[in-house]
C-alpha atoms as a PDB file:
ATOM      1  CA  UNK A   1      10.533  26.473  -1.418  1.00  0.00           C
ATOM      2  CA  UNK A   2       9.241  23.834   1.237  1.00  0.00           C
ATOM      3  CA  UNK A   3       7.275  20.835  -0.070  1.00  0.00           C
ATOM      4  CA  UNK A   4       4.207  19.629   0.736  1.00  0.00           C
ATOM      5  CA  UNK A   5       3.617  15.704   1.557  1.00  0.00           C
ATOM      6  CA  UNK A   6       0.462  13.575   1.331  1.00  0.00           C
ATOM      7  CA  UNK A   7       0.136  10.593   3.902  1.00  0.00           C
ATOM      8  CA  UNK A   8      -1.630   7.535   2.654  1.00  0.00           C
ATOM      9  CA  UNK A   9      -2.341   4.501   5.055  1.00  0.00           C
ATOM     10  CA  UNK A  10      -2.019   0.559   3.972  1.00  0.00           C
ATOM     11  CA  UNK A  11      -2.807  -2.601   4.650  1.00  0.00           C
ATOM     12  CA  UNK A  12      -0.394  -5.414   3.852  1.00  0.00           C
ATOM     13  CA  UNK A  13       0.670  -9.032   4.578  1.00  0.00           C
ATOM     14  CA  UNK A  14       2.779 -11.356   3.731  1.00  0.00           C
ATOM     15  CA  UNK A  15       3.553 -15.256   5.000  1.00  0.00           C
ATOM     16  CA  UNK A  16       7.455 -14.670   5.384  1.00  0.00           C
ATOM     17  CA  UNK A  17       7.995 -11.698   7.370  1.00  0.00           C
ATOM     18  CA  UNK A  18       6.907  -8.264   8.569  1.00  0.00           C
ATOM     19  CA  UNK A  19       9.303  -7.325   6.684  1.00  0.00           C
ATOM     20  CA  UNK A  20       8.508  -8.730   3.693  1.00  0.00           C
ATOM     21  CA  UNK A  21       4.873  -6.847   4.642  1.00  0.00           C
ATOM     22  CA  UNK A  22       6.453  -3.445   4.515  1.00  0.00           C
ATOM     23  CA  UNK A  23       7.976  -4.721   1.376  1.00  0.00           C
ATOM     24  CA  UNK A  24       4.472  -5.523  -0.494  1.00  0.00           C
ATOM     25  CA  UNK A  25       3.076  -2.178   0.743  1.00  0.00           C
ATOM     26  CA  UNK A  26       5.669  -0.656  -0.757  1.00  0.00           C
ATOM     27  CA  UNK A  27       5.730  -1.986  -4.600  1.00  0.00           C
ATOM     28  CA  UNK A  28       1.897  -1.796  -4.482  1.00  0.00           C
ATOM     29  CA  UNK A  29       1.848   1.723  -3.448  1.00  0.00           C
ATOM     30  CA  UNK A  30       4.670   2.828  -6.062  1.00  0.00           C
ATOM     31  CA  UNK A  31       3.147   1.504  -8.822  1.00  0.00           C
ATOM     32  CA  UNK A  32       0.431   4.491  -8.420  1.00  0.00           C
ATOM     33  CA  UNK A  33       2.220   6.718  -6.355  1.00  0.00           C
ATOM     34  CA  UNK A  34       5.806   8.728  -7.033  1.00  0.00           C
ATOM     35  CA  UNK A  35       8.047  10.938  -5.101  1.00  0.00           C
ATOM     36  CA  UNK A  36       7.482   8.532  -1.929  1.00  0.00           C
ATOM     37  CA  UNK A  37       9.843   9.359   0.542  1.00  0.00           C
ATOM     38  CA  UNK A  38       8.968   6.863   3.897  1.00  0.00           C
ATOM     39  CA  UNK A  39       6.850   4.573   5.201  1.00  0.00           C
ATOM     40  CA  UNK A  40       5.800   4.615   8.869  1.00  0.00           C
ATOM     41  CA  UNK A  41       4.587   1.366  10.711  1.00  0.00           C
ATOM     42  CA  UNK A  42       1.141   1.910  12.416  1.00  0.00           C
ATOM     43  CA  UNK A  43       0.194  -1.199  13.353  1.00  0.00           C
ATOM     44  CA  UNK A  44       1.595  -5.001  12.822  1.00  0.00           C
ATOM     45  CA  UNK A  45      -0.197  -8.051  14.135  1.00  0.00           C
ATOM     46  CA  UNK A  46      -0.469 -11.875  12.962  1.00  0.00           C
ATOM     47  CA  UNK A  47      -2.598 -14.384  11.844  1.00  0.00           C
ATOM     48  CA  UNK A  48      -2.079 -17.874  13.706  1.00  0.00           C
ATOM     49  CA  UNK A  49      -3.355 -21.136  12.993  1.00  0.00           C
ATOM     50  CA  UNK A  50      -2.595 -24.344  15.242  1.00  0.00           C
ATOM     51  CA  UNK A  51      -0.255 -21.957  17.099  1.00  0.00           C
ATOM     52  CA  UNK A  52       1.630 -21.135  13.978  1.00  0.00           C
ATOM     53  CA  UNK A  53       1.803 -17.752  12.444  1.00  0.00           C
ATOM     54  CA  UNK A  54       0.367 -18.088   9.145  1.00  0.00           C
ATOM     55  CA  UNK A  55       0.139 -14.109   7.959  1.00  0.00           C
ATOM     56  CA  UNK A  56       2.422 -11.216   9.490  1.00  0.00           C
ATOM     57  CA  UNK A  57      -0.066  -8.328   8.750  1.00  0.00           C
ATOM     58  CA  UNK A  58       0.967  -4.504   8.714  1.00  0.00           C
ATOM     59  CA  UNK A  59      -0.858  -0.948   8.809  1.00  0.00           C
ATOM     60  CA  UNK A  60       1.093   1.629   6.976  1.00  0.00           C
ATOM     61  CA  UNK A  61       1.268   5.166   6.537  1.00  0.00           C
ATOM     62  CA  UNK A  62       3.004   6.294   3.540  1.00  0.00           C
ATOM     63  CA  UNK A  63       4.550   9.363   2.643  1.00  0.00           C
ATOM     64  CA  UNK A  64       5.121  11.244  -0.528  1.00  0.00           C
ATOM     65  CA  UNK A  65       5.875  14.278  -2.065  1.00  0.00           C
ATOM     66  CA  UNK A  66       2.470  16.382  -3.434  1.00  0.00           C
ATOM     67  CA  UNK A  67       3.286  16.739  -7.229  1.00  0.00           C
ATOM     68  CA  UNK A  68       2.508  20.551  -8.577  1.00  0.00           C
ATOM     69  CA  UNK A  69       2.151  20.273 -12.131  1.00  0.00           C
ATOM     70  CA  UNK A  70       0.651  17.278 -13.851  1.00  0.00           C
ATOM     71  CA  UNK A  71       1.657  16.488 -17.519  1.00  0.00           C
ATOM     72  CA  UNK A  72      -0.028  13.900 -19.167  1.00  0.00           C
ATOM     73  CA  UNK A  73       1.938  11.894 -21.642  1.00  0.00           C
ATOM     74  CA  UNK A  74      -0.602  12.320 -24.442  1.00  0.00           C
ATOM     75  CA  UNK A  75      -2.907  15.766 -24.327  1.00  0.00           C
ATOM     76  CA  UNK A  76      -6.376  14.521 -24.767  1.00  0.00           C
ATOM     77  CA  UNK A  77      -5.448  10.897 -25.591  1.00  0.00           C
ATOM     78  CA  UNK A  78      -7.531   8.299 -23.818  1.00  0.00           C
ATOM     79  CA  UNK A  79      -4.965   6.420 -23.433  1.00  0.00           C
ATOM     80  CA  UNK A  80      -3.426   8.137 -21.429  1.00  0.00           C
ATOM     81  CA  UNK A  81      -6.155   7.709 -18.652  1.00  0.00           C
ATOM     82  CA  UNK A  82      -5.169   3.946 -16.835  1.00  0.00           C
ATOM     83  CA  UNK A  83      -7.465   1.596 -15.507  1.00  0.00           C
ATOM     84  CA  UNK A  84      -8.057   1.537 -11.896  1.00  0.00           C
ATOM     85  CA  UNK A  85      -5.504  -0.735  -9.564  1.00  0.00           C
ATOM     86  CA  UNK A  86      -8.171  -3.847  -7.805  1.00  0.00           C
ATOM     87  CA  UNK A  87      -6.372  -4.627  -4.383  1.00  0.00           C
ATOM     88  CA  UNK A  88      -4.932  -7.651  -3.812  1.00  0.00           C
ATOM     89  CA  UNK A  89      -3.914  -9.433  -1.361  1.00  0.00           C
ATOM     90  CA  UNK A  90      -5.068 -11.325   2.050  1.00  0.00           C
ATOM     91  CA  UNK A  91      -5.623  -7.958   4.106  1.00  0.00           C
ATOM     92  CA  UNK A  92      -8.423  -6.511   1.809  1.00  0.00           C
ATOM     93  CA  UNK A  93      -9.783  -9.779   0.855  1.00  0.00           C
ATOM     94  CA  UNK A  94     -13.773 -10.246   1.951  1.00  0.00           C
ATOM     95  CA  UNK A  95     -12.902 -14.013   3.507  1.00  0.00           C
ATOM     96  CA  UNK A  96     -11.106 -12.038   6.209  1.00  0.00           C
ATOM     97  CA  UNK A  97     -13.350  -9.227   6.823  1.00  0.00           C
ATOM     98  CA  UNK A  98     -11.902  -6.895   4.363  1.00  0.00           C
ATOM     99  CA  UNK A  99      -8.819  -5.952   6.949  1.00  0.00           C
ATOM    100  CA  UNK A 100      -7.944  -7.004  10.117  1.00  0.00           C
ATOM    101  CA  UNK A 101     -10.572  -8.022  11.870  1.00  0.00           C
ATOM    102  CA  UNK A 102     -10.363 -11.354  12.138  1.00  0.00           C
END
């Protein structure tokens, strides 16, 4: 039996490294998300300040497998219901437009 796959798309930065971008994206979007299986670079750009880069910035698409069966951990328990994830970082942030826009 095939799977099916559910495509999510990101916004991340980082001041190291595009890499270090993907990296974020990544950890953010598996601490919500299982079964992801790759991560596709969209877009990358940079922020620069006295001609410096300051911010590598990354868009994302992110892969993962569409679960079939969902178990909670505790039938009925609201506990097992989590509180919603607030976004960090630069990229969502309303100072810069709330993405890349700036």
């Amino acid at each position: 039996m095939s799977t099916i796959k559910k495509v999510i798309e990101v916004l991340a930065s980082s001041d190291k490294s595009f890499e270090d971008a993907l990296q974020r994206a990544l950890n953010e979007a598996s601490t919500t998300v299982q079964g992801i299986k790759s991560i596709y670079i969209k877009d990358q750009s940079c922020r620069v300040r006295d001609n410096k880069i300051v911010e590598y910035r990354i868009t994302a698409k992110i892969s993962f497998e569409v679960m079939h069966r969902w178990e909670p951990t505790h039938a009925g328990s609201a506990a097992a219901a989590e509180a919603p994830h607030e976004p960090s970082g630069s990229a969502t942030s309303p100072e810069n437009g709330g993405g890349y826009s700036g």
